[in-house]
C-alpha atoms as a PDB file:
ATOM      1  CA  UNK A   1      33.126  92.962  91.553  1.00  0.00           C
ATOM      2  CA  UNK A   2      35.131  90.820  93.761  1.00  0.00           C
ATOM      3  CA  UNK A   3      31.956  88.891  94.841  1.00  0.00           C
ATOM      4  CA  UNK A   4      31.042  88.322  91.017  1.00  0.00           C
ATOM      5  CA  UNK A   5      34.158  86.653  90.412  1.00  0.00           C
ATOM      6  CA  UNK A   6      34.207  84.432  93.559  1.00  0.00           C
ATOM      7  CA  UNK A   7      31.071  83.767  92.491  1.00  0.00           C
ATOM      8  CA  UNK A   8      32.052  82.530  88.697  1.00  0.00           C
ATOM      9  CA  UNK A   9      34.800  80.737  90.369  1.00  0.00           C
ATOM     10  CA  UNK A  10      33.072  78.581  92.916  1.00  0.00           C
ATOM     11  CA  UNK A  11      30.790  77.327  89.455  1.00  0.00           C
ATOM     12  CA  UNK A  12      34.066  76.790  87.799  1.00  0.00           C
ATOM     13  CA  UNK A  13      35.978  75.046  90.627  1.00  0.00           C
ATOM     14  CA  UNK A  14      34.338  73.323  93.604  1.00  0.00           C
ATOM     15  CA  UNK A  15      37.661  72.043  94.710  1.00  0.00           C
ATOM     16  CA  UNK A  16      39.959  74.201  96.958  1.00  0.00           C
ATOM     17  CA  UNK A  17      43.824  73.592  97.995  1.00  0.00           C
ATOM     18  CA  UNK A  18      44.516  72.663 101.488  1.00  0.00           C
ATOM     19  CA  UNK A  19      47.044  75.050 101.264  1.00  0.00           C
ATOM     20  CA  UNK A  20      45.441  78.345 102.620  1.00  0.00           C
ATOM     21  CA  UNK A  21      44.541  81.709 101.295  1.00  0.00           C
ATOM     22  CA  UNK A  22      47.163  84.013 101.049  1.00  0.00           C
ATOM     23  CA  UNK A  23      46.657  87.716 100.479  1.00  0.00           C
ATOM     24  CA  UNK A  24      46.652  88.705  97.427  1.00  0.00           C
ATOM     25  CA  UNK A  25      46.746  91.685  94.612  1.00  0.00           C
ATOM     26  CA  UNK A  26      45.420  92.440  90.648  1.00  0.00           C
ATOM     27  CA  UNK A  27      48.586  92.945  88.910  1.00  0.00           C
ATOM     28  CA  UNK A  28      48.888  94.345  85.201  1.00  0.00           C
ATOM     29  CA  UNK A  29      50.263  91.766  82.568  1.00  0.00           C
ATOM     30  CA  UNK A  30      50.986  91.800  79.051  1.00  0.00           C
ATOM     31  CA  UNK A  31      51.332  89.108  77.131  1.00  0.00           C
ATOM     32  CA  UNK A  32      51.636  87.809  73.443  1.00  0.00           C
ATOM     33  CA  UNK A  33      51.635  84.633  71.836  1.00  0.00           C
ATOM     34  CA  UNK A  34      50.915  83.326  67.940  1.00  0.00           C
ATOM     35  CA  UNK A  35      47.561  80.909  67.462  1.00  0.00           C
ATOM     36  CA  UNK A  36      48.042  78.237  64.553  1.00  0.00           C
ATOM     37  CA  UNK A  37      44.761  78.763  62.863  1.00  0.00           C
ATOM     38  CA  UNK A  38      42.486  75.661  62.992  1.00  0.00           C
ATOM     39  CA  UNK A  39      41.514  73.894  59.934  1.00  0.00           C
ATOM     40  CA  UNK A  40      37.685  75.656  60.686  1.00  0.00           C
ATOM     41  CA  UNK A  41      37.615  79.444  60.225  1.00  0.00           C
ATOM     42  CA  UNK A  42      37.572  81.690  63.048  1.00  0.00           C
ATOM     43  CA  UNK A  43      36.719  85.429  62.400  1.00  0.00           C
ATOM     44  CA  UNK A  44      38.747  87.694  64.365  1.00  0.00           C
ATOM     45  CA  UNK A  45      36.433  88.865  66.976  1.00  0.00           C
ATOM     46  CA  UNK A  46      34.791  85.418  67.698  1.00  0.00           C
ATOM     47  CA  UNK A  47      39.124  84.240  68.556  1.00  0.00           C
ATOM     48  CA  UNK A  48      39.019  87.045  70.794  1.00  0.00           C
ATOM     49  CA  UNK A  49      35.693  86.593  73.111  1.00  0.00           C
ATOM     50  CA  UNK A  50      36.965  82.919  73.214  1.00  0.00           C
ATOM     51  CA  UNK A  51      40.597  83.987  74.430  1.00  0.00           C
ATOM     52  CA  UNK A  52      39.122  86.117  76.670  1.00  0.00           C
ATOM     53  CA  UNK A  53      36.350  83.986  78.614  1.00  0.00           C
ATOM     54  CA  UNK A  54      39.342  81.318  79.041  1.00  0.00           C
ATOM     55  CA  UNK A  55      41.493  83.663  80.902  1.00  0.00           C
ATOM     56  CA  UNK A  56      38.832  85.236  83.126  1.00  0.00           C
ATOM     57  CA  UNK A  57      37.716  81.699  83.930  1.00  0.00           C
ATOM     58  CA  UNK A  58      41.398  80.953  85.212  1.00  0.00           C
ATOM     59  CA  UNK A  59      41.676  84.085  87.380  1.00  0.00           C
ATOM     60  CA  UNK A  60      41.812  87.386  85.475  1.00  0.00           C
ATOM     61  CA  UNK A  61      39.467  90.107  86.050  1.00  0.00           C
ATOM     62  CA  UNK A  62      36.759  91.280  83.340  1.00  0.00           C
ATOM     63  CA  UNK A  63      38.296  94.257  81.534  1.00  0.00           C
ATOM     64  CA  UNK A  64      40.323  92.282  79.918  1.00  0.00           C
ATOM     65  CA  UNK A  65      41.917  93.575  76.653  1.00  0.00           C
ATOM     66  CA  UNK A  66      42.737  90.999  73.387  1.00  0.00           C
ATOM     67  CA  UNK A  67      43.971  92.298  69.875  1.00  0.00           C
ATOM     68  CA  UNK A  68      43.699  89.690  67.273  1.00  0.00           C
ATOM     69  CA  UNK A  69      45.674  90.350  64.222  1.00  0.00           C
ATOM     70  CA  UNK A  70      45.629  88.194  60.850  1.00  0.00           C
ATOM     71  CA  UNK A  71      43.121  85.845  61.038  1.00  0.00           C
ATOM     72  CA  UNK A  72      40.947  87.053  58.454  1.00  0.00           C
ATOM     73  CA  UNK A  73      43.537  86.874  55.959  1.00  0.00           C
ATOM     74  CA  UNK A  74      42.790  83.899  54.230  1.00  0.00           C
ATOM     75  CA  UNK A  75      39.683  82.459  52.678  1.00  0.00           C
ATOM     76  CA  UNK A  76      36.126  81.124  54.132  1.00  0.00           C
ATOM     77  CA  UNK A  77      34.568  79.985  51.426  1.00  0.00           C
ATOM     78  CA  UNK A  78      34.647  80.950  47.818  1.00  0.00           C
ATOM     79  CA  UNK A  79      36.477  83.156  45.524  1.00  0.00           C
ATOM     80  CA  UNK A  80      33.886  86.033  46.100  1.00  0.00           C
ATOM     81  CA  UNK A  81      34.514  85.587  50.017  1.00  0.00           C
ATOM     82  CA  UNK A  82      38.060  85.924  50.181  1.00  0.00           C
ATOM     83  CA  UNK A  83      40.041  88.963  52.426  1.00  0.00           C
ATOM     84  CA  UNK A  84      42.201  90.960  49.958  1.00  0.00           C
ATOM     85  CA  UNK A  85      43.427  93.098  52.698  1.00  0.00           C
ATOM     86  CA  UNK A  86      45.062  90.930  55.203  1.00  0.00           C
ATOM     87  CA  UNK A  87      45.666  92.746  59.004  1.00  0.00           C
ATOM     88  CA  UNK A  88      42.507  93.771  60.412  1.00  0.00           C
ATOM     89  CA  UNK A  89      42.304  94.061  63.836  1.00  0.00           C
ATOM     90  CA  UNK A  90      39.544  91.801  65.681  1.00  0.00           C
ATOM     91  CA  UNK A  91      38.581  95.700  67.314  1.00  0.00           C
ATOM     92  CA  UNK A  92      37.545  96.991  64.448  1.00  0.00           C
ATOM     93  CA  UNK A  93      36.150  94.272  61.718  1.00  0.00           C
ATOM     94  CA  UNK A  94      35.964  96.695  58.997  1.00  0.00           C
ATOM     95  CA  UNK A  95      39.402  98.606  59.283  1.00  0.00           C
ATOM     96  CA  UNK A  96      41.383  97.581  56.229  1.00  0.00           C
ATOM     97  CA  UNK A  97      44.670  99.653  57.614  1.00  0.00           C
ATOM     98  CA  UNK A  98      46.691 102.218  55.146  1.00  0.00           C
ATOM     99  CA  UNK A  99      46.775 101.015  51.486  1.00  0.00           C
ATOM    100  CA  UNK A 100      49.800 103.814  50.852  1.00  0.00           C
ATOM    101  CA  UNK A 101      52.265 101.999  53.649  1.00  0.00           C
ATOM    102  CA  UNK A 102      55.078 103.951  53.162  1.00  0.00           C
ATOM    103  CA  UNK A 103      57.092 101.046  54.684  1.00  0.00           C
ATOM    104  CA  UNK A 104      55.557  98.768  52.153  1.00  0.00           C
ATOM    105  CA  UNK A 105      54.639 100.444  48.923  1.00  0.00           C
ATOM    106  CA  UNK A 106      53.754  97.532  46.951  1.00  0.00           C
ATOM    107  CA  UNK A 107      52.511  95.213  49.222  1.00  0.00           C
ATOM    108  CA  UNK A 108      48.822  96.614  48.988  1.00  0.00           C
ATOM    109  CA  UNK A 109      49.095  98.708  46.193  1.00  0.00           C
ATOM    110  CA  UNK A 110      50.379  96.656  42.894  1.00  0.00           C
ATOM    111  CA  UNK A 111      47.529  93.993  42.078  1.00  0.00           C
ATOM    112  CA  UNK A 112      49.780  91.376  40.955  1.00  0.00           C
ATOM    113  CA  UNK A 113      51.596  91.082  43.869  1.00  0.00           C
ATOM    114  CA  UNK A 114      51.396  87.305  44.777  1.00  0.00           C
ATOM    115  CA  UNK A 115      51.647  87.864  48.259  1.00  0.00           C
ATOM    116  CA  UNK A 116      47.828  89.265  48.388  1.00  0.00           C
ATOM    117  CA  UNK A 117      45.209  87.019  49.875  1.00  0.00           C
ATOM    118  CA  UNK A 118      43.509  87.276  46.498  1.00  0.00           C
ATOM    119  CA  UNK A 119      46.086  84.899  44.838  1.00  0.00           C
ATOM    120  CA  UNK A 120      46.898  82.247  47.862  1.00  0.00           C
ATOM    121  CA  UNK A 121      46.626  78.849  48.090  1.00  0.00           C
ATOM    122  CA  UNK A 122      44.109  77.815  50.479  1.00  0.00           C
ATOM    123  CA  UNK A 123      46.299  75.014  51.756  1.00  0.00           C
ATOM    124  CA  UNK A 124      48.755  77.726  52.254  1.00  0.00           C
ATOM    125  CA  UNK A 125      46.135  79.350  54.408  1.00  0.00           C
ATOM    126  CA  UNK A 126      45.305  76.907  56.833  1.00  0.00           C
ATOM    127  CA  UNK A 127      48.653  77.117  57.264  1.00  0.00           C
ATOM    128  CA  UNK A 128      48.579  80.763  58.632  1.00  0.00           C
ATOM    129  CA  UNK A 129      49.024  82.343  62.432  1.00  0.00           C
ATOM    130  CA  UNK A 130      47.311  84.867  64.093  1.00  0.00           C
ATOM    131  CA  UNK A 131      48.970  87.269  66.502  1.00  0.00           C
ATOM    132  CA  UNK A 132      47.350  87.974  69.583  1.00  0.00           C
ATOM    133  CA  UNK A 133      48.542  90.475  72.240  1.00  0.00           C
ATOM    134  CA  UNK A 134      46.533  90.309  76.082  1.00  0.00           C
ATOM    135  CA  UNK A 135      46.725  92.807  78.551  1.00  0.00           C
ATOM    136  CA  UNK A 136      45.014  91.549  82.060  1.00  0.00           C
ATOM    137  CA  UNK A 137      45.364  91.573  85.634  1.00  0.00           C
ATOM    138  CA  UNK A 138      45.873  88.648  87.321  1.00  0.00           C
ATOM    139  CA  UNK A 139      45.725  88.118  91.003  1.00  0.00           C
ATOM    140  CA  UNK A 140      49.763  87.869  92.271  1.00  0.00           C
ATOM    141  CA  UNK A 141      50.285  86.941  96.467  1.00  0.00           C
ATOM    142  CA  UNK A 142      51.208  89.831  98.284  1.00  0.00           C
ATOM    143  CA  UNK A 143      55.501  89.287  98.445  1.00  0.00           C
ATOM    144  CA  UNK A 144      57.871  91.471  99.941  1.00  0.00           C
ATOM    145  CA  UNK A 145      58.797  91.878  96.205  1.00  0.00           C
ATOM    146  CA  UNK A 146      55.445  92.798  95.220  1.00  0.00           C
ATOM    147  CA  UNK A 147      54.925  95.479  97.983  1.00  0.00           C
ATOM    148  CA  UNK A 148      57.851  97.008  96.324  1.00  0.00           C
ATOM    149  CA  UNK A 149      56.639  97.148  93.380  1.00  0.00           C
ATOM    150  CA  UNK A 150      53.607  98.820  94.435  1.00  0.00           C
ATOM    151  CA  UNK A 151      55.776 100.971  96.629  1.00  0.00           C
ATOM    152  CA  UNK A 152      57.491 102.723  93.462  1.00  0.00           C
ATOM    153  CA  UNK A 153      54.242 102.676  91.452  1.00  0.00           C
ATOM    154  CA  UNK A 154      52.833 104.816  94.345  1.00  0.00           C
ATOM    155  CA  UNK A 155      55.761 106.988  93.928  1.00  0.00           C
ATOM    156  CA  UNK A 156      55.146 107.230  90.071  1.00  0.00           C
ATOM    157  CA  UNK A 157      51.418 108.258  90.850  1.00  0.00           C
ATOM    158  CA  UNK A 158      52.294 110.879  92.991  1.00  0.00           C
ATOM    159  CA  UNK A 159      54.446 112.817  90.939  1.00  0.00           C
ATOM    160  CA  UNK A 160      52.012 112.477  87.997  1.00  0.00           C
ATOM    161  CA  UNK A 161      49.492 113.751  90.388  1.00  0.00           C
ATOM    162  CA  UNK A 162      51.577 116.920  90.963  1.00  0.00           C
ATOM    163  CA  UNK A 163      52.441 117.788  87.093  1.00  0.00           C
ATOM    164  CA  UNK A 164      48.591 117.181  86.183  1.00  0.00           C
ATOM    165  CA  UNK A 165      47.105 118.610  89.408  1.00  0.00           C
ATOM    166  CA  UNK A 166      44.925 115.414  89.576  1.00  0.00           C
ATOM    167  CA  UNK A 167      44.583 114.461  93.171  1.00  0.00           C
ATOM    168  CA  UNK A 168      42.614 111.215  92.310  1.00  0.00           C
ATOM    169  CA  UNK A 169      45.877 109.877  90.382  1.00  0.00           C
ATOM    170  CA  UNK A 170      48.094 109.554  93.227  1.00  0.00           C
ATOM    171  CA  UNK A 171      44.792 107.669  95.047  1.00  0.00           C
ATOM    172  CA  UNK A 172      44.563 105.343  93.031  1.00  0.00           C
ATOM    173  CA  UNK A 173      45.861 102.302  95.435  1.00  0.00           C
ATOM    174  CA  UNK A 174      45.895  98.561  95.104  1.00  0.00           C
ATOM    175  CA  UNK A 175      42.841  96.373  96.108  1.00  0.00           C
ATOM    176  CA  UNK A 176      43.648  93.646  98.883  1.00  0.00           C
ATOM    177  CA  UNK A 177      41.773  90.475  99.232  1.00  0.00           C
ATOM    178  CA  UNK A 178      42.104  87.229  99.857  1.00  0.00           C
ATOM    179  CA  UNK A 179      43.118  84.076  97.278  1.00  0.00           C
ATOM    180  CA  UNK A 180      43.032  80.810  97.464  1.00  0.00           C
ATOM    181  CA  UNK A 181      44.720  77.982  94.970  1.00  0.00           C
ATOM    182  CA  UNK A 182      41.718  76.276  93.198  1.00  0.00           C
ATOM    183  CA  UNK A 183      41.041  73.820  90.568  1.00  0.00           C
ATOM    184  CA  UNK A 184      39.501  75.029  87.467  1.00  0.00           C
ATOM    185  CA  UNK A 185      37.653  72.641  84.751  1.00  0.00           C
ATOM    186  CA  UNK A 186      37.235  74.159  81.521  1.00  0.00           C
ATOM    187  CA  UNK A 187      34.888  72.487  79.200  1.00  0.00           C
ATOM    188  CA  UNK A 188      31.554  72.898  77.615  1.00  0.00           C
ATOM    189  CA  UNK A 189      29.305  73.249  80.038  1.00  0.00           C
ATOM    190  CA  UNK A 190      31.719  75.928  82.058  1.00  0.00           C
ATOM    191  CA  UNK A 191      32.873  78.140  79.550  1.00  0.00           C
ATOM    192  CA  UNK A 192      30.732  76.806  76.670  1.00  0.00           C
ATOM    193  CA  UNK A 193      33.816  75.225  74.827  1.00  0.00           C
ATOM    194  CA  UNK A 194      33.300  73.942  71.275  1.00  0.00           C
ATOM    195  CA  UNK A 195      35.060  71.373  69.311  1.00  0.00           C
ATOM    196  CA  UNK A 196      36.859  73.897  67.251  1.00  0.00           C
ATOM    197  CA  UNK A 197      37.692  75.510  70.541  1.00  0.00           C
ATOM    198  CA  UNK A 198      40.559  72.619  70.860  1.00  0.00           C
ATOM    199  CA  UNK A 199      43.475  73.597  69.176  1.00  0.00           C
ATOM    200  CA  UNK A 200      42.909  76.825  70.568  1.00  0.00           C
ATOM    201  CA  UNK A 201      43.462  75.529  74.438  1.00  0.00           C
ATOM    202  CA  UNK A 202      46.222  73.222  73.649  1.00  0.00           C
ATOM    203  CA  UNK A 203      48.128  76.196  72.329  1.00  0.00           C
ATOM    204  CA  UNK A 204      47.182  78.769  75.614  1.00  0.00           C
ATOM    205  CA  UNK A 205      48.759  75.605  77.499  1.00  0.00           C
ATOM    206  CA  UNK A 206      51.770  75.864  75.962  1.00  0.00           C
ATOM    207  CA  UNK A 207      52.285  79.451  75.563  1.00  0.00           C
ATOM    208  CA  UNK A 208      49.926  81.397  78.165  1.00  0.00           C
ATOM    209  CA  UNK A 209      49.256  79.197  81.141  1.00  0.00           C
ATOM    210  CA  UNK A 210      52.915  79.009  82.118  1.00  0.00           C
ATOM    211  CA  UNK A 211      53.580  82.325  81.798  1.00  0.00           C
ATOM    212  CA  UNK A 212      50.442  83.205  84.227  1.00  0.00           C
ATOM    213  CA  UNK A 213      51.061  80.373  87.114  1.00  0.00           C
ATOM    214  CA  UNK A 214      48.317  78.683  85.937  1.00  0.00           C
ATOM    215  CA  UNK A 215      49.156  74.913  86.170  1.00  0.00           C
ATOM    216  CA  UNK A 216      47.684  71.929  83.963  1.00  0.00           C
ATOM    217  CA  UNK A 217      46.786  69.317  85.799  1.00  0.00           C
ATOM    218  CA  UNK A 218      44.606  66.737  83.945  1.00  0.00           C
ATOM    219  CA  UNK A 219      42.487  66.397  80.906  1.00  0.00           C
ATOM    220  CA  UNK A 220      45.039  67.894  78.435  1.00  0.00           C
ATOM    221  CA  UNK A 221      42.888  68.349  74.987  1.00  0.00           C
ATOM    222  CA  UNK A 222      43.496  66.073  72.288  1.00  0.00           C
ATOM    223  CA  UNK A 223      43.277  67.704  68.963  1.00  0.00           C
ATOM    224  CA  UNK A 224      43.287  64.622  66.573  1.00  0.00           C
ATOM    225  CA  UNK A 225      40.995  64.687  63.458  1.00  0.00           C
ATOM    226  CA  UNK A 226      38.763  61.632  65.578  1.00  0.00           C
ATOM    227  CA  UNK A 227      38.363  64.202  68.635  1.00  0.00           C
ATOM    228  CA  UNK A 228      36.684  67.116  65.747  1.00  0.00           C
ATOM    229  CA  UNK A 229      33.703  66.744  66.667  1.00  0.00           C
ATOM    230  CA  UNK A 230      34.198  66.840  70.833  1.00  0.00           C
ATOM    231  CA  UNK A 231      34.408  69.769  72.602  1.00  0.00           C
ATOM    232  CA  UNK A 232      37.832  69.534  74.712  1.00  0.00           C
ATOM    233  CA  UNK A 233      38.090  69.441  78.682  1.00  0.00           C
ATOM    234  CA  UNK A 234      41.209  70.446  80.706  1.00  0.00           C
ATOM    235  CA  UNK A 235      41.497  71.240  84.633  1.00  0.00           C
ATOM    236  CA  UNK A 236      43.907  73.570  85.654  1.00  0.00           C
ATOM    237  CA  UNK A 237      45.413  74.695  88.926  1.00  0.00           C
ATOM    238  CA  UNK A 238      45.253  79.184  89.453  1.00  0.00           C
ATOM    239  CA  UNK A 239      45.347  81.728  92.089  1.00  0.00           C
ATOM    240  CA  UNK A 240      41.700  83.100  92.265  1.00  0.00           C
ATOM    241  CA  UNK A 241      39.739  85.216  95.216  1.00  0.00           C
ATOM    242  CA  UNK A 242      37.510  84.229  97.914  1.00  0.00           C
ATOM    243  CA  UNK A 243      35.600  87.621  97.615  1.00  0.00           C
ATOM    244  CA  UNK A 244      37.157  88.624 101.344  1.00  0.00           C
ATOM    245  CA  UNK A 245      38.775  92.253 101.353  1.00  0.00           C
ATOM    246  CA  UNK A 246      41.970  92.615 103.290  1.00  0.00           C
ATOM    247  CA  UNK A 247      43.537  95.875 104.461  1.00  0.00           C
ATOM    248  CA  UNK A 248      46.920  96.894 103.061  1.00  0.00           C
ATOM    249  CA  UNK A 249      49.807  95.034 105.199  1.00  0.00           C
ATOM    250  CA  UNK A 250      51.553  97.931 106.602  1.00  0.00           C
ATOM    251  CA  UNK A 251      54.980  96.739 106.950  1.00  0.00           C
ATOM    252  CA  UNK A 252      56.510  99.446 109.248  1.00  0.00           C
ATOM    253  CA  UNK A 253      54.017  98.150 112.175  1.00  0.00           C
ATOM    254  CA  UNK A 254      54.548  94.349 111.020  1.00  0.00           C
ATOM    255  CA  UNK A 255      58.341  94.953 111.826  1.00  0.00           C
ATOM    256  CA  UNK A 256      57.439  97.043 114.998  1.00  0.00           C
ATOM    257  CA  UNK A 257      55.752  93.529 115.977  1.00  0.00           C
ATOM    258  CA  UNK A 258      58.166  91.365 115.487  1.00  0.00           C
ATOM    259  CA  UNK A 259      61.049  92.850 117.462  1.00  0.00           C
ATOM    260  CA  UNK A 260      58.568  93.654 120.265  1.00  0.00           C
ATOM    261  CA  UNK A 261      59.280  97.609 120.309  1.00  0.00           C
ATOM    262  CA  UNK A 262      57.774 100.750 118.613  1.00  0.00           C
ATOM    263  CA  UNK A 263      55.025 102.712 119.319  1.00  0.00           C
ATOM    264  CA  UNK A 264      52.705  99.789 119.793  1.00  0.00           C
ATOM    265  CA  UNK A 265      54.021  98.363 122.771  1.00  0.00           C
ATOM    266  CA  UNK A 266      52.367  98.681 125.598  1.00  0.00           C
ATOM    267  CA  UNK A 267      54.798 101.124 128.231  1.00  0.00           C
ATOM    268  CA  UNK A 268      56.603  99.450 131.343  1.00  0.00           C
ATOM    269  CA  UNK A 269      55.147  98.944 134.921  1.00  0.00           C
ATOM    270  CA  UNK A 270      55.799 101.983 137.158  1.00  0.00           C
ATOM    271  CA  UNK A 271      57.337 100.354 140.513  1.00  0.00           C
ATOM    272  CA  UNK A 272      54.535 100.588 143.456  1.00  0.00           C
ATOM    273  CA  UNK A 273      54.943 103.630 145.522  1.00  0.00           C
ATOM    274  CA  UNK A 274      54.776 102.535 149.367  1.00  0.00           C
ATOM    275  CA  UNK A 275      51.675 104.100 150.623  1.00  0.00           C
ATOM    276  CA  UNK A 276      51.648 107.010 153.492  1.00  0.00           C
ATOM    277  CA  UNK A 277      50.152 105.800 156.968  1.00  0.00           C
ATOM    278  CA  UNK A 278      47.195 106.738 157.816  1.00  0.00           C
ATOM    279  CA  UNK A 279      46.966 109.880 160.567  1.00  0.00           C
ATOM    280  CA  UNK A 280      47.564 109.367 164.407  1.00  0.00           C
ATOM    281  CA  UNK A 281      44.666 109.933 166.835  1.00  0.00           C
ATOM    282  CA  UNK A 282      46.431 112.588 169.648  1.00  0.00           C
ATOM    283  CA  UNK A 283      47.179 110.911 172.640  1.00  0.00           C
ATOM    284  CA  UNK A 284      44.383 111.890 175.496  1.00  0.00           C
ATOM    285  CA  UNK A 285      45.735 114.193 178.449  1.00  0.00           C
END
């Protein structure tokens, strides 16, 4: 899968950093930020393939999860077209949730509550935000910090191998490879960005890219009503692999090397022994 990805990322990029590959890990993140819906209607599960293919472009591997929460709360056309249930999860299109909340007993239950969708003001709508939670892994350089962090999750895995007798949990280690600082360009023709896609992008720069290293560094969108009809273009700056595997840095031999002793080193010179001389011929009689 690593090749796949170096792949996608040499289309994307072209451009590397002349400051080396480093070695490099997938680390878990989870992250959440709220979208200020566009003016244009976005179902739930069309926000969530275009969060997605965004964040893969910029580094993160393909099972990446997004849950996208409200934005089919409002309406898309009509009276006959609008959401009465607000909260459906972009997962499941047609789950309308618990109409007895316990929490909430009237919220879903008493039809003249004003706070339905039924009753809202469209302009109120546009208005709304949609909650999206990401879980991804994102390649991290291998730090000293980092290997200790895998250190203790090794721990964890082993002792959940032990109270579920599952062997396979506690061998479960970290993939190594190499990564390289690139420049990404996300537009139309790279990730098939669409106008609507704009406000979108502006709003991951602001509240995702930072939190991910991923640095902005040209062609910020610009969302004005003029740009609503041009798909927007931004390059960023993210960690992504070559497609080279790397073993796991042991760092008990690593400190071995440096202080020139351990098991490694090659042993001392025995001194020469002096060498016996060779046998006397008898002496004739």
């Amino acid at each position: 899968m690593l090749k796949l990805l170096s792949g996608a990322c040499l289309l994307l990029t072209g451009q590397a950093f002349a400051d080396g590959p480093v070695t490099a890990v997938y680390k878990v993140q989870e992250l959440s930020f709220q979208y200020r819906l566009p003016r244009q209607f976005q179902a739930c599960h069309e926000l969530q393939q275009r969060v997605a293919v965004i964040l893969v472009a910029v580094g993160a591997r393909d099972d990446i999860k997004v849950d996208v929460r409200n934005c089919d709360a409002y309406m898309i056309g009509n009276d006959d077209m609008m959401d009465p249930l607000p909260g459906r999860t972009g997962s499941d299109p047609f789950d309308r949730g618990d109409p007895f909340d316990r929490n909430d007993p009237f919220n879903r239950g008493d039809p003249f509550n004003r706070s339905s969708s039924t009753f809202r003001n469209p302009a109120n709508d546009r208005r709304q935000t949609a909650s999206i939670r990401v879980q991804l892994q994102m390649p991290v350089e291998l730090t000293p910090a980092v290997m200790k962090e895998i250190e203790k999750d090794k721990s964890r895995r082993e002792l959940v191998s032990r109270v579920t007798r599952n062997p396979a949990a506690a061998m479960n280690d970290p993939i190594v490879f190499e990564a390289q600082r690139q420049e990404v360009a996300l537009s139309s023709r790279t990730v098939r960005l669409k106008p609507e896609d704009c406000d979108l992008l502006e709003q991951m720069r602001t509240q995702v890219f930072r939190k991910l290293n991923v640095k902005v560094t040209g062609g910020t969108a610009s969302c004005g009503r003029d740009s609503s009809r041009i798909p927007p273009q931004m390059t960023v700056e993210a960690l992504l692999p070559t497609g080279k595997l790397l073993p796991m840095p042991d760092p008990e031999r690593e400190k071995h090397n440096k202080s020139g002793s351990g098991p490694s080193e090659a042993p001392a010179a025995q001194p020469a022994q002096p060498a016996e001389p060779p046998p006397q011929a008898p002496a004739p009689q």
